[in-house]
Protein backbone atom coordinates (compact mmCIF):
# COMPACT_ATOMS: atom_id res chain seq x y z
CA UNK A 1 -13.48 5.56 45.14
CA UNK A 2 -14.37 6.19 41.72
CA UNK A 3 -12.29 3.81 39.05
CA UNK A 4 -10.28 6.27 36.77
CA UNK A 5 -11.14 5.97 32.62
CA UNK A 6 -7.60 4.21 32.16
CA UNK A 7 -7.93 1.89 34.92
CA UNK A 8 -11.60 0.83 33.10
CA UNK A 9 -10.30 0.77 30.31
CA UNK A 10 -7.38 -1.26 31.16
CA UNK A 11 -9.63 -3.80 32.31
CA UNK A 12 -11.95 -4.02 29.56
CA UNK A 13 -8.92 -4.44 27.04
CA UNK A 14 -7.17 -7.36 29.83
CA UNK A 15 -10.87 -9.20 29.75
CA UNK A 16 -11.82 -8.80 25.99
CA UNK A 17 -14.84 -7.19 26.50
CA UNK A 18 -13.52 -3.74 24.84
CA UNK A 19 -15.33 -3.49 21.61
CA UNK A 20 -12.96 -1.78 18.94
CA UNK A 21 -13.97 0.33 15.97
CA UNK A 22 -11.98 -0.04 12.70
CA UNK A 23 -12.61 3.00 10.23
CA UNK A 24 -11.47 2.06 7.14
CA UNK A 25 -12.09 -1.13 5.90
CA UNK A 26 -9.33 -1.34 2.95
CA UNK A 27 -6.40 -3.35 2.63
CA UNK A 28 -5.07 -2.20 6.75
CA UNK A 29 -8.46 -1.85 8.05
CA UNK A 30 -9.92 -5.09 7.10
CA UNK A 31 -7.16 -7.78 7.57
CA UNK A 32 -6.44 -5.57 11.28
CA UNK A 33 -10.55 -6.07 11.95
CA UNK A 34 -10.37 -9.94 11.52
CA UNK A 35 -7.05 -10.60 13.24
CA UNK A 36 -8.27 -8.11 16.33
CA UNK A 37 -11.85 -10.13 16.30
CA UNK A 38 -9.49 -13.69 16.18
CA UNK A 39 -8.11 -12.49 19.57
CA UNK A 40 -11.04 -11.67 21.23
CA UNK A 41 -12.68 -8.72 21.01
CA UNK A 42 -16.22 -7.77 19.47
CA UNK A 43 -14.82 -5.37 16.88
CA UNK A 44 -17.07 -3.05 14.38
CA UNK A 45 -15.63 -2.07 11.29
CA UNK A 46 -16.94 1.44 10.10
CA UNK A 47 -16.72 2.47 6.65
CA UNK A 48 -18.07 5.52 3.94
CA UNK A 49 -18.83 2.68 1.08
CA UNK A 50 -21.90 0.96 1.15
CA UNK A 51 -20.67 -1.37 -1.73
CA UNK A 52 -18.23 -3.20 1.06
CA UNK A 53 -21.00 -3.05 3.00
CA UNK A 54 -22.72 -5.46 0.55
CA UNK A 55 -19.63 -7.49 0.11
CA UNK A 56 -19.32 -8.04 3.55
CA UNK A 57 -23.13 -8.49 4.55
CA UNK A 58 -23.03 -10.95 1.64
CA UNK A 59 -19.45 -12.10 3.48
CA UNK A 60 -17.58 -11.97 0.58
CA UNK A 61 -14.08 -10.75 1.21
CA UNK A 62 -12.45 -7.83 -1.46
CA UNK A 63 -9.08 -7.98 0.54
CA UNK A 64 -6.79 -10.89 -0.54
CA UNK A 65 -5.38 -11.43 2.95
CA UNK A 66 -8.70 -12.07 4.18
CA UNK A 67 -10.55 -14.93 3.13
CA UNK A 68 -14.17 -15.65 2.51
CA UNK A 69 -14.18 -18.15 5.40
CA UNK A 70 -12.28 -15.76 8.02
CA UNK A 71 -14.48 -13.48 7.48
CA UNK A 72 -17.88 -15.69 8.17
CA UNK A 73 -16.01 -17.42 11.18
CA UNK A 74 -15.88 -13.97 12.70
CA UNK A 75 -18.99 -13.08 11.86
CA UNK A 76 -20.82 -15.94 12.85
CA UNK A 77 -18.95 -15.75 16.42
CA UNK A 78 -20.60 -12.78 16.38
CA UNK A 79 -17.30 -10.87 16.87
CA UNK A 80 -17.53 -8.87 13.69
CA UNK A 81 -20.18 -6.56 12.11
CA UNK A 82 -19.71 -3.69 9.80
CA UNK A 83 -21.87 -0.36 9.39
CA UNK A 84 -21.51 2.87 7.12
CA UNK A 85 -23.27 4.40 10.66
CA UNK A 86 -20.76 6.49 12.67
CA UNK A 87 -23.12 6.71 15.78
CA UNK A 88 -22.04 3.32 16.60
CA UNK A 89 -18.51 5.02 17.74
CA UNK A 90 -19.78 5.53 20.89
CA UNK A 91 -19.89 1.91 22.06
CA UNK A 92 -16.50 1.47 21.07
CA UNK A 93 -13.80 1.37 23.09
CA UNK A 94 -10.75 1.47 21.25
CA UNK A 95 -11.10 3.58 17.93
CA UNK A 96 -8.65 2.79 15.10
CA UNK A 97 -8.34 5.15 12.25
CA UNK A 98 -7.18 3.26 9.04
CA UNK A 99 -8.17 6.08 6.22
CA UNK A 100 -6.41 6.95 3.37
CA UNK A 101 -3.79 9.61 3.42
CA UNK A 102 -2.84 10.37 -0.26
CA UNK A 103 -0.77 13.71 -1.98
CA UNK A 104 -2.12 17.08 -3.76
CA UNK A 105 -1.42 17.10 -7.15
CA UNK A 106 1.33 19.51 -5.81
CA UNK A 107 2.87 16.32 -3.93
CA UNK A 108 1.54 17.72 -0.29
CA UNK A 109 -0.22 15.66 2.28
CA UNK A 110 -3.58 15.76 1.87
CA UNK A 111 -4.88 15.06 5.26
CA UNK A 112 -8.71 15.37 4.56
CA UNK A 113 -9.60 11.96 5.27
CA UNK A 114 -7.86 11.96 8.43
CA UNK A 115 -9.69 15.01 9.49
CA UNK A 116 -12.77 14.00 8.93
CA UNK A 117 -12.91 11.02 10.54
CA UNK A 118 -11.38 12.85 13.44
CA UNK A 119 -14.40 14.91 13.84
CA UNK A 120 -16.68 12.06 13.58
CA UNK A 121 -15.02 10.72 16.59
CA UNK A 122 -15.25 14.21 18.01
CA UNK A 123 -18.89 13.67 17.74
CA UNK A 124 -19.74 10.64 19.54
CA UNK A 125 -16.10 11.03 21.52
CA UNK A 126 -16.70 9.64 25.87
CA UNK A 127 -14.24 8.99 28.70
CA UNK A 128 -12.55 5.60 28.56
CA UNK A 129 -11.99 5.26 24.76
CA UNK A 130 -8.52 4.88 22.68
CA UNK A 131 -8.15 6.48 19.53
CA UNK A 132 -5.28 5.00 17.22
CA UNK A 133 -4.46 6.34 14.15
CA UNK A 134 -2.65 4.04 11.46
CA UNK A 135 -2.22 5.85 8.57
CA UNK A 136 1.27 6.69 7.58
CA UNK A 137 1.37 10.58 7.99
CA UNK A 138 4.37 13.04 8.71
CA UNK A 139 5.88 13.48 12.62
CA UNK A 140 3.12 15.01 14.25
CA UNK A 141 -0.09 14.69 13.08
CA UNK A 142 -1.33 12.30 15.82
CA UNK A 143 -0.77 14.95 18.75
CA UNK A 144 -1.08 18.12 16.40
CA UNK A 145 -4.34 17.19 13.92
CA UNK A 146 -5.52 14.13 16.06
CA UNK A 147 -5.38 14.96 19.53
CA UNK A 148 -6.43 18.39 18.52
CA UNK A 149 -9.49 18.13 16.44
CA UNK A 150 -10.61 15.30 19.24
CA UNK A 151 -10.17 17.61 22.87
CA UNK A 152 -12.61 20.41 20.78
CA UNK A 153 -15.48 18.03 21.87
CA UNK A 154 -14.02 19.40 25.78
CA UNK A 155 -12.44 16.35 26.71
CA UNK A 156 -8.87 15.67 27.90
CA UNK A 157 -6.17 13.62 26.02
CA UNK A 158 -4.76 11.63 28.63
CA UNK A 159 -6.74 11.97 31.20
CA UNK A 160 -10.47 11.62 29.43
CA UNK A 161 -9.49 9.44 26.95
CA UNK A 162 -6.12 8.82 24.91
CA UNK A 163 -4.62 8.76 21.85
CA UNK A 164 -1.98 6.70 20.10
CA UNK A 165 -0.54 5.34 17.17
CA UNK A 166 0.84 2.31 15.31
CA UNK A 167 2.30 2.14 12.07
CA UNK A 168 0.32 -0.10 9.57
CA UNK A 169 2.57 -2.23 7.69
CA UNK A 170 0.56 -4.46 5.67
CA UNK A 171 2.82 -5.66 2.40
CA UNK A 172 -0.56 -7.51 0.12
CA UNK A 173 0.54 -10.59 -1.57
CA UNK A 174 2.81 -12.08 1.41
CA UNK A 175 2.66 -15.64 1.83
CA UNK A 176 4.91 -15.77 4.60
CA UNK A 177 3.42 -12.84 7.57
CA UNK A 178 0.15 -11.95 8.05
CA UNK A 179 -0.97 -8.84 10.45
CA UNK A 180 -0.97 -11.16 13.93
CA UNK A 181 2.77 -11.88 12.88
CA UNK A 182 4.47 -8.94 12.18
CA UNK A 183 6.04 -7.14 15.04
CA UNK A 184 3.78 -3.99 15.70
CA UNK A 185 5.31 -0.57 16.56
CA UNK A 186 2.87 1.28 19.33
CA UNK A 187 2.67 4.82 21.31
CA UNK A 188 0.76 7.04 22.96
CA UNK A 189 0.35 10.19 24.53
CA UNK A 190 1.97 9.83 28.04
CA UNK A 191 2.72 6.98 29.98
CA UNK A 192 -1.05 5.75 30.55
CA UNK A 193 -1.79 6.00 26.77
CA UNK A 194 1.05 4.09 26.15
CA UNK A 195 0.41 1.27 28.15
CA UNK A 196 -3.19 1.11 27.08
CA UNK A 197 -1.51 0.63 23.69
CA UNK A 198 0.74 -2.08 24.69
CA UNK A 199 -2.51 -4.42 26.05
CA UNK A 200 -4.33 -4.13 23.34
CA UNK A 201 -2.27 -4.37 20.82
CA UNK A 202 -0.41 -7.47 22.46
CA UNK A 203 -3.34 -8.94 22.69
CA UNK A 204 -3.66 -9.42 19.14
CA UNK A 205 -0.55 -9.34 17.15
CA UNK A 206 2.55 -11.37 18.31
CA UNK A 207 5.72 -9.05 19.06
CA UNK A 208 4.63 -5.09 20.14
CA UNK A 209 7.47 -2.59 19.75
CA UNK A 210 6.91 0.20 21.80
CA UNK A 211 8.63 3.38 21.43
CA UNK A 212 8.71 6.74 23.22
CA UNK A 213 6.31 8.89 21.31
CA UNK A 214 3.73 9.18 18.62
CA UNK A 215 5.71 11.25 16.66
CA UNK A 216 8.89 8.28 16.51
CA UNK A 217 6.16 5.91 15.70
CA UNK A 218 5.17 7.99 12.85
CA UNK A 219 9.23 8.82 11.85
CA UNK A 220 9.05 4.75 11.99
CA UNK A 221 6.85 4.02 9.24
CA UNK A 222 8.36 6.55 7.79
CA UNK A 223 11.56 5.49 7.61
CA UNK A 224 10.75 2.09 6.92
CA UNK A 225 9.74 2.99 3.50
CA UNK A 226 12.17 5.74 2.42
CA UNK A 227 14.14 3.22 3.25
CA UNK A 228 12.81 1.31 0.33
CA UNK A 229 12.38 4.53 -2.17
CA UNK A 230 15.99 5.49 -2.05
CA UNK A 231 17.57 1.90 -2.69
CA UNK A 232 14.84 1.32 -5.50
CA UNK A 233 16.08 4.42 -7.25
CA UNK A 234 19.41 3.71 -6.31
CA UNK A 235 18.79 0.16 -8.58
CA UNK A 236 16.96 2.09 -11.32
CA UNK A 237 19.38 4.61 -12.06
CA UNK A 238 22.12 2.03 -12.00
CA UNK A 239 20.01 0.09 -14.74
CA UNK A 240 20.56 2.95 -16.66
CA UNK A 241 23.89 3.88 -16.29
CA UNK A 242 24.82 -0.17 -16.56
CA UNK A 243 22.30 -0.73 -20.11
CA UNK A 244 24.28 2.20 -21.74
CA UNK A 245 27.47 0.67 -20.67
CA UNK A 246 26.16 -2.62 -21.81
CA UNK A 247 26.00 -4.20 -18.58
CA UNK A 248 23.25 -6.19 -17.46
CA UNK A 249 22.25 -4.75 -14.03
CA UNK A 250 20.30 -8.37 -12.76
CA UNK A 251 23.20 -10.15 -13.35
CA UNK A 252 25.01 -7.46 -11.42
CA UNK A 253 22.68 -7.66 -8.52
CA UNK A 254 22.09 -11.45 -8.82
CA UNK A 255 26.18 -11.49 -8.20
CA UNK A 256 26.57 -8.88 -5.61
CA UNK A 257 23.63 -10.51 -3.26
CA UNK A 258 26.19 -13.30 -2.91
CA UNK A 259 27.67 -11.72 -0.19
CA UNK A 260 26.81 -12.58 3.24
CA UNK A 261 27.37 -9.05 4.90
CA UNK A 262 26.99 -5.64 3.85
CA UNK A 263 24.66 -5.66 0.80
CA UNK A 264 20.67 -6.45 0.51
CA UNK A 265 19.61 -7.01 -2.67
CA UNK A 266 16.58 -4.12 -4.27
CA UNK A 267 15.87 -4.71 -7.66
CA UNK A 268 14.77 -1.96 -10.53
CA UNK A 269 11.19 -2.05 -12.05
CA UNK A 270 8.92 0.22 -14.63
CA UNK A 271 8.18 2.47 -11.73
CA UNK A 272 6.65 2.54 -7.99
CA UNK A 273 3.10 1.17 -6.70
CA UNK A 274 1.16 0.79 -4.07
CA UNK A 275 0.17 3.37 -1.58
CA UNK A 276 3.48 3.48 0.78
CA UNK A 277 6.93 4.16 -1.21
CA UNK A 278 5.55 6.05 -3.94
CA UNK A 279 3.70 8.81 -1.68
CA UNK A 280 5.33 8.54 1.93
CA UNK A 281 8.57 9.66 1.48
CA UNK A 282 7.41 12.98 0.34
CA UNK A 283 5.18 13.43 4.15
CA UNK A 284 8.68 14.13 5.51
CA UNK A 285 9.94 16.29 2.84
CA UNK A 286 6.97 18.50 3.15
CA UNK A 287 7.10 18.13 7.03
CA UNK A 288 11.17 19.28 6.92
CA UNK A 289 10.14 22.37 5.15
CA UNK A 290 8.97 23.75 8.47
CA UNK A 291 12.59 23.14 10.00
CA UNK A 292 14.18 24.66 6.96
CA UNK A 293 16.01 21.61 6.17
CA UNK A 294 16.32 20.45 2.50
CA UNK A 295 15.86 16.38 2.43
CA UNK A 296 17.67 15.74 -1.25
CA UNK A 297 18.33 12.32 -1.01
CA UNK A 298 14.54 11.80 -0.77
CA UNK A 299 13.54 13.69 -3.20
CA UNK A 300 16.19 12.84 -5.70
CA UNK A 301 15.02 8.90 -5.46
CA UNK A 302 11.22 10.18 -5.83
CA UNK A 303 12.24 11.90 -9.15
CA UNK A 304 14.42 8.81 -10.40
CA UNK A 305 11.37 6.44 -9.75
CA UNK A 306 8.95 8.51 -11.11
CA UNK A 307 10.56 8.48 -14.39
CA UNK A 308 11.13 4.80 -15.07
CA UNK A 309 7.76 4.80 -16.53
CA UNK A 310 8.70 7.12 -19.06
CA UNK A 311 12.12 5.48 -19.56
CA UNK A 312 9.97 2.16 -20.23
CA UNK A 313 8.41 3.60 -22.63
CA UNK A 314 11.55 5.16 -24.22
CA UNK A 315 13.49 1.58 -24.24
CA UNK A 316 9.95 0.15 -25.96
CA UNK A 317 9.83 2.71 -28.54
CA UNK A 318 13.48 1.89 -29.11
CA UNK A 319 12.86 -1.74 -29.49
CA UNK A 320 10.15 -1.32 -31.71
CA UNK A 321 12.07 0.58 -34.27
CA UNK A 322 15.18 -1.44 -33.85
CA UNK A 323 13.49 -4.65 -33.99
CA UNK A 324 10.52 -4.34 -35.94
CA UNK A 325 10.95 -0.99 -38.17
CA UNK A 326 7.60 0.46 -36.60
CA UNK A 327 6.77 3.43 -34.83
CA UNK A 328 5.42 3.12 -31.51
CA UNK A 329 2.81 5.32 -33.01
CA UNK A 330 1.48 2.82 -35.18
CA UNK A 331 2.09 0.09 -32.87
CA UNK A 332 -0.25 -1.66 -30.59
CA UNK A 333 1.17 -2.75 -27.33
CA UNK A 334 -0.29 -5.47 -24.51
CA UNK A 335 0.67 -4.30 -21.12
CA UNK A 336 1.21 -7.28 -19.18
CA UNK A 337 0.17 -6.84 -15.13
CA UNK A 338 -2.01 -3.45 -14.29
CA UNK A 339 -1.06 -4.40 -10.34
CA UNK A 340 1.83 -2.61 -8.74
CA UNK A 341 2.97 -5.72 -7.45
CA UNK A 342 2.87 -10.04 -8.42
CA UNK A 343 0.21 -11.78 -7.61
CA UNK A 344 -2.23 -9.16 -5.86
CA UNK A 345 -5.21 -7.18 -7.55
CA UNK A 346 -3.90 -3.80 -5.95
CA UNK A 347 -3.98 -1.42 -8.85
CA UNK A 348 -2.86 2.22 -5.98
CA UNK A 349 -0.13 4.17 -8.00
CA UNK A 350 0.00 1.60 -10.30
CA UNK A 351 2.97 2.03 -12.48
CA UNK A 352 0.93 0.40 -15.24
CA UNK A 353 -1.23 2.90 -15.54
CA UNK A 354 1.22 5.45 -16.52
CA UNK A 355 2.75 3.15 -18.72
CA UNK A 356 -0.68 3.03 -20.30
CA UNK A 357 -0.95 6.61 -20.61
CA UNK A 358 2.44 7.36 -21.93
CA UNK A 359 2.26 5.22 -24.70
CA UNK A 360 -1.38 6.84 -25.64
CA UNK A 361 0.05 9.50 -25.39
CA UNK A 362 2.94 9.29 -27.34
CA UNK A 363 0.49 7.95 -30.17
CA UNK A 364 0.19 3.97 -29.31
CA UNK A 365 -2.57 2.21 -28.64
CA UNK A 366 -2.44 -0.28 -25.46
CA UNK A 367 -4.54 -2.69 -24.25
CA UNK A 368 -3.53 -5.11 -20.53
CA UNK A 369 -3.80 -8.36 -19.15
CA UNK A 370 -3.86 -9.06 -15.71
CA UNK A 371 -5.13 -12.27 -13.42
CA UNK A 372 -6.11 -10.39 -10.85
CA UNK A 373 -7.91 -7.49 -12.20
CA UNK A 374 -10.76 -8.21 -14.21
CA UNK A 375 -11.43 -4.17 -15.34
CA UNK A 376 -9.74 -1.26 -14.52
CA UNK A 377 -11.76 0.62 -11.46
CA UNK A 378 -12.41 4.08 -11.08
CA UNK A 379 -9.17 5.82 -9.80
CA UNK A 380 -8.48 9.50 -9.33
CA UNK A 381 -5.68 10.06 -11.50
CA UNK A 382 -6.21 7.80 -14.48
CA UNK A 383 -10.33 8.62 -14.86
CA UNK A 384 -9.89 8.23 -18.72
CA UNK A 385 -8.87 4.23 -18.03
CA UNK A 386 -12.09 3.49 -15.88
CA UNK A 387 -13.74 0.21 -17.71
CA UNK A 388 -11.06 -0.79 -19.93
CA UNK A 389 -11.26 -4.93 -19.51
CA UNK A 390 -7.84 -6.96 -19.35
CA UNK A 391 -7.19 -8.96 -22.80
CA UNK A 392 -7.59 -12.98 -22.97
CA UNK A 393 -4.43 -14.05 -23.29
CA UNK A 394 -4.91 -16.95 -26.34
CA UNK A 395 -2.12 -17.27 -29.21
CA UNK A 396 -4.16 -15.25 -31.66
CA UNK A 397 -4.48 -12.23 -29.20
CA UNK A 398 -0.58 -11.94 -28.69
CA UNK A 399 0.00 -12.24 -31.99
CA UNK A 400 -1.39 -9.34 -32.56
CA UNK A 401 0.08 -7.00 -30.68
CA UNK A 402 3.89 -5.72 -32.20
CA UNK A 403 4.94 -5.55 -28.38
CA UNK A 404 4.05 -7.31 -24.70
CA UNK A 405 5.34 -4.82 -22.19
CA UNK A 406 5.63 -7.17 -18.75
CA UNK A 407 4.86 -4.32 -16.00
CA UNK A 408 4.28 -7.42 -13.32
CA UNK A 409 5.35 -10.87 -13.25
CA UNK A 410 2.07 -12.26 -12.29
CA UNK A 411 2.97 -16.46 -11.64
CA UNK A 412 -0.79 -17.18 -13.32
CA UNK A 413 1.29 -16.25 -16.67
CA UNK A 414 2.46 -19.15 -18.67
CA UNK A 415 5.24 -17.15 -20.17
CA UNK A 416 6.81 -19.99 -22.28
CA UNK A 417 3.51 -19.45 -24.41
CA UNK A 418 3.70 -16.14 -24.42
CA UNK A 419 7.39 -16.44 -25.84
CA UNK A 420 6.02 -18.75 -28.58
CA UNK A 421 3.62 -16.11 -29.75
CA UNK A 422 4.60 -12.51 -28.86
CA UNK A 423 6.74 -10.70 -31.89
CA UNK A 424 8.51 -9.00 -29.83
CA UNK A 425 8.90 -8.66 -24.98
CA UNK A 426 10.36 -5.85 -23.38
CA UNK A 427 10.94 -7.49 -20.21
CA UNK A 428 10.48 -5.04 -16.98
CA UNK A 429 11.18 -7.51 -14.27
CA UNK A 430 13.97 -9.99 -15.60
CA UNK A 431 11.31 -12.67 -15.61
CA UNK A 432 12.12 -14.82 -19.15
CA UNK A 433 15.73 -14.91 -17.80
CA UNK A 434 14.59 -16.06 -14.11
CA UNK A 435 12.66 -18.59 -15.79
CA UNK A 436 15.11 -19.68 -18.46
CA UNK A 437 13.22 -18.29 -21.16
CA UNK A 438 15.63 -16.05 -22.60
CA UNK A 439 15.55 -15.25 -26.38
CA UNK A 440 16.34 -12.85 -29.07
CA UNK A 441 13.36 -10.93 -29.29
CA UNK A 442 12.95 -10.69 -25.27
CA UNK A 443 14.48 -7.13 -24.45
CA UNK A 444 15.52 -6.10 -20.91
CA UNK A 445 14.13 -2.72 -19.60
């Protein structure tokens, strides 16, 4: 009797001789290649970019939660390899999509990259394979883009092969979990798919969450992080209500957080970063469209985060002219941190950058210093920033700037120094105070 594609599959995935294909070799694909290759499995990570391909021939790492030396151990085991050659798809087993999946300029999902990599699948697609996708997307697009665009090649979902998908949830920067140890949400398309899910997965990451569909895997992730978008604005607009009542809104948080039950603790900022909070959220508000069901509370926190940048620059201007008699116009300003986030180098939806922007644009002239980003790198909003290097930060420098805006509270800062020497901090993140640094010419914003 002829042994079924699941059943062969199954087995392959119980005695690690599956090979898995990683597309996408960013900050999911990467760290989720070397943790998958840890437990086992000869993976092959695919990506567009021949530059990582350099890197990573040359094994140098570009992720920060993958070192140098993970990366060679893998590779000299002989467990991972990467190629900018789709035609190796077909000696994979599993398939794990891990591509982009930004917004129009009209704030709609632009699924492109998905797509595309779903036909190359298509192309080398055989019975016995797994496809996962892991990009955060809006209910549905697994079983209604995916699944789709990947049975056109005259195969069956389910039966042929099978399709699933897990929720990235990378967070760059965290000391404390790392992909193996953070409980992994998994589904599939039907009861077979599923449990092909659950044994490979388990196999390398600790806890596995199943739930009962792709699409409540998807409303997960989703979840997860308007989760985080609504208390964030929540936070910034109290900032603003609080500063005009005179009210400092960390020392309000700082006090509330005291409480053991019933209260987490979010804190305001200069604006959103990173690839999740600022552009998930609005995959469901587009998606509830279809329903004909208004989702306000999302889109009322996307519109108070996406002006704190602006209000920055509005409480800087204000110091400025308070505090030093000077037109931001004429001013020069240092922009301290271009990251969205402390101690990373990931500049997506930077915050920083529209600070940048907004203070060129309003006339100012604004330079940045960051640890962990060295120049700014092509991006596809902020094109006129491309090459601008980050500032030395020496005595003389500061000094001559009439403002240091602190966007991120990097730890490589020595901020006492900076005190000494800076005329005048607007303070985004309530570091100087957390640090006992507090002083007259240190404004909150």
């Amino acid at each position: 009797m002829a042994i079924s594609p699941f059943d062969m599959l199954l087995h392959k995935i119980e005695t690690r001789t599956a090979r898995a294909g990683i597309i996408g070799l960013g900050y999911v694909g990467l760290p989720l290649a070397i943790a998958v290759a840890r437990s086992g499995f000869a993976v092959t990570g695919f990506d567009i970019d021949p530059g990582k391909m350099v890197a990573l021939d040359a094994r140098h790492s570009y992720i920060d939660a993958v070192s140098d030396e993970a990366l060679s151990a893998e590779i000299d085991a002989d467990r991972f390899k990467a190629t900018t050659d789709f035609a190796g798809l077909v000696d994979c087993d599993v398939i794990i999509i891990c591509v982009p999946t930004p917004l129009t300029k009209h704030r709609d999902p632009d699924l492109s990259f998905v797509e595309a990599t779903s036909r190359s699948i298509a192309a080398h697609l055989r019975p016995g394979q797994l496809v996962v996708l892991e990009s955060t997307t809006y209910p549905g697009t697994t079983d209604d883009v995916v699944k789709v665009i990947l049975e056109r090649a005259g195969l069956k979902s389910g039966s042929d092969f099978f399709v699933g998908f897990s929720p990235e949830r990378e967070d760059p920067g965290n000391q404390h979990y790392h992909t193996a140890t953070i409980p992994k949400v998994v589904a599939g398309d039907g009861a077979e798919a599923l449990a092909l899910m659950k044994a490979f997965y388990g196999a390398a990451v600790s806890t596995v969450v199943p739930v009962s569909s792709n699409a409540t895997a998807e409303a997960v992730k989703l979840t997860e992080n308007i989760f985080r978008s609504v208390n964030i604005a929540l936070v910034n607009e109290l900032k603003t209500v609080y500063a005009a009542m005179g009210i400092d809104v960390w020392e309000v948080i700082d006090a509330a957080k005291t409480k053991p039950f019933g209260y987490m603790p979010f804190y305001p900022g200069p604006g959103l970063g990173g690839h999740c909070i600022p552009i998930d959220p609005f995959y469901l508000t587009w998606k509830s469209r279809e329903y004909e069901l208004p989702t306000r509370f999302i889109e009322l926190a996307g519109e108070i985060n996406s002006a704190m940048p602006r209000y920055v620059v509005g409480k800087l201007a204000e110091a400025l002219d308070i505090r030093a008699g000077k037109a931001l116009s004429r001013s020069r300003v240092l922009v301290l941190g271009l990251a969205y986030k402390k101690n990373v180098a990931d500049i997506r939806e930077s915050p920083s950058l529209r600070l940048i922007e907004i203070i060129e644009e309003r006339g100012g002239r604004a330079d940045y210093h960051d640890p962990f980003v060295a120049e700014i790198p092509p991006t596809r909003e902020y094109q006129a920033l491309k090459g601008r290097k980050s500032v030395t930060l020496t005595p003389d420098a500061i000094a001559g700037y009439d403002a240091v805006l602190v966007a991120t509270d990097h730890d490589q800062v020595d901020y006492a120094a900076l005190s000494k020497s800076a005329a005048l901090i607007v303070d985004t993140r309530n570091v100087f105070n957390r640090l006992g640094l507090s002083a007259g010419h240190v404004i909150k914003a």
